[in-house]
C-alpha atoms as a PDB file:
ATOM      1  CA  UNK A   1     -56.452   0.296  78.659  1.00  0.00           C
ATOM      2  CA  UNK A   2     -54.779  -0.810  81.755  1.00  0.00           C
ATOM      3  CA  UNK A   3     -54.957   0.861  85.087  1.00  0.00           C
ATOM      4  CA  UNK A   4     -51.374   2.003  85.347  1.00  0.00           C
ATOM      5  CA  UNK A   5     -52.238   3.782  81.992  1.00  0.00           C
ATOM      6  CA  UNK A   6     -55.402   5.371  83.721  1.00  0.00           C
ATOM      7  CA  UNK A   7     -53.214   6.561  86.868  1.00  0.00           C
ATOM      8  CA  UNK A   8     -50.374   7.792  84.076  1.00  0.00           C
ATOM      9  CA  UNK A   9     -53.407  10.361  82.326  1.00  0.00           C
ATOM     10  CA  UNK A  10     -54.301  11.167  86.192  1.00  0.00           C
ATOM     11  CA  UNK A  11     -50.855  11.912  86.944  1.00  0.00           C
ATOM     12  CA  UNK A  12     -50.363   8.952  89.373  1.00  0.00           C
ATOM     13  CA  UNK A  13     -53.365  10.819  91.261  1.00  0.00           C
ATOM     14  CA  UNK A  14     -55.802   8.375  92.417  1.00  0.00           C
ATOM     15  CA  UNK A  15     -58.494  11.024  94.069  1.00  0.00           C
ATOM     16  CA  UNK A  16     -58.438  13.044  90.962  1.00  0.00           C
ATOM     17  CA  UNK A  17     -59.312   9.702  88.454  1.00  0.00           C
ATOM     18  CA  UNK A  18     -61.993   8.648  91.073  1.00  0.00           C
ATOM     19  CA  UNK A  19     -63.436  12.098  90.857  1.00  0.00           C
ATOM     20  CA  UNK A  20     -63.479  12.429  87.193  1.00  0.00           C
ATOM     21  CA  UNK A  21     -64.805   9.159  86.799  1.00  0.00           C
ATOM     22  CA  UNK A  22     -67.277   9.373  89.380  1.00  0.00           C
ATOM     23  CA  UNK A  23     -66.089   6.178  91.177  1.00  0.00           C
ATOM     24  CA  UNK A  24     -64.568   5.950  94.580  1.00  0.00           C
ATOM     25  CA  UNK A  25     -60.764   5.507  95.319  1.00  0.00           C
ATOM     26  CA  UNK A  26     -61.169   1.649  96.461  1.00  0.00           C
ATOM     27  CA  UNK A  27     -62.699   1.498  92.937  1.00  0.00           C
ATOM     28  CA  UNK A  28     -59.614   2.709  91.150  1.00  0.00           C
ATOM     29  CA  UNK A  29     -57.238   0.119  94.192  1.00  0.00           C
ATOM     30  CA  UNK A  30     -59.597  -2.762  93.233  1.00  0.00           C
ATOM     31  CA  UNK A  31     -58.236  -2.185  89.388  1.00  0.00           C
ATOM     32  CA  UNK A  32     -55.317  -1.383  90.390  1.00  0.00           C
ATOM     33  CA  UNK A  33     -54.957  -4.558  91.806  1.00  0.00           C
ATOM     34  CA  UNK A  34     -56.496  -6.645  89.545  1.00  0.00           C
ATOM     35  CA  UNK A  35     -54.779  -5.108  86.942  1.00  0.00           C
ATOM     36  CA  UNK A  36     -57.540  -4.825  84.932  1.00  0.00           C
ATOM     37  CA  UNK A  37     -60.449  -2.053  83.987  1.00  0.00           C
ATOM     38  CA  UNK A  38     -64.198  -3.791  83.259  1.00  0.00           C
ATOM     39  CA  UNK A  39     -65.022  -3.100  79.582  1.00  0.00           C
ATOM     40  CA  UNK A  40     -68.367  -0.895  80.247  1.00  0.00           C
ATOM     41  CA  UNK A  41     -65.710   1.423  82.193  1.00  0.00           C
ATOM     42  CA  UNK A  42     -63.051   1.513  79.787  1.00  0.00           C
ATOM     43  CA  UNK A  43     -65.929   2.969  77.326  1.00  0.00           C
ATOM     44  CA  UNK A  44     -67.288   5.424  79.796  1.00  0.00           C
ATOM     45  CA  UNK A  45     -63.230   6.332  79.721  1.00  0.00           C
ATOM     46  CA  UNK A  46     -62.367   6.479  76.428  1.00  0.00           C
ATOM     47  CA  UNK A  47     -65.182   9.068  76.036  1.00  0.00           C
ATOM     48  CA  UNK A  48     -64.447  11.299  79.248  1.00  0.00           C
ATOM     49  CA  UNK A  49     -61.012  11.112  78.008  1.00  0.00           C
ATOM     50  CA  UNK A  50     -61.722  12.482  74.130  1.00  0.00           C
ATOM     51  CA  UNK A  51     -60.032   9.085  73.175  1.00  0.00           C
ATOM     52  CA  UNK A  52     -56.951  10.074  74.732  1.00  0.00           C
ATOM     53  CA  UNK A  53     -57.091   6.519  76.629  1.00  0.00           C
ATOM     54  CA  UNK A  54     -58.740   4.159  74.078  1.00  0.00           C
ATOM     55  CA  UNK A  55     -61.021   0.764  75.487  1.00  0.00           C
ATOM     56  CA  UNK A  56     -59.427  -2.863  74.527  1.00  0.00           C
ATOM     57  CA  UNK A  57     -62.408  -4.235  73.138  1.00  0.00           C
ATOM     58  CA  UNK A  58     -61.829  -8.119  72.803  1.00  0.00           C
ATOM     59  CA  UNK A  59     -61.614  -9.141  69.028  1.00  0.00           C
ATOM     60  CA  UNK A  60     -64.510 -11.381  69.760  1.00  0.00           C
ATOM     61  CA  UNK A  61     -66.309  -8.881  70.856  1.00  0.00           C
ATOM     62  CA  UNK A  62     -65.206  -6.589  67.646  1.00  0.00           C
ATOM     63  CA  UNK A  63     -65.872  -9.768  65.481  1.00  0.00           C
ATOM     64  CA  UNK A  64     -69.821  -9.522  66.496  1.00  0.00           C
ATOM     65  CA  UNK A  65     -70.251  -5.828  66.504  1.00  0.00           C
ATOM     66  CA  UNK A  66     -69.408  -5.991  62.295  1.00  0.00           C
ATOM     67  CA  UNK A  67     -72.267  -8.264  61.921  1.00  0.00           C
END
């Protein structure tokens, strides 16, 4: 998932994300900026979230979890 997709399912509303996420609001800037969510917390996400917002697992990283 990208950020702008996070802030889109928190209604643009970067205090209410942070809270639900339990991160601060320079948390949710910093990926903002970056344009980019770490993995772990795209998880952690997709399950607060009921897989409303799903991770982007790396095929890589999809490739070694079938083994």
């Amino acid at each position: 998932m990208t950020p702008m997709q996070l802030m889109k399912h928190y209604n643009n509303n970067e205090t209410e994300a942070a809270y639900m996420l339990n991160v601060s609001r320079p948390t949710i800037r910093n990926w903002i900026r970056s344009d980019r969510i770490p993995l772990p917390m795209q998880t952690l996400v997709e399950k607060i979230t009921g897989g409303k917002l799903m991770a982007d697992i790396p095929k890589a990283l999809m490739a070694r979890q079938r083994k």
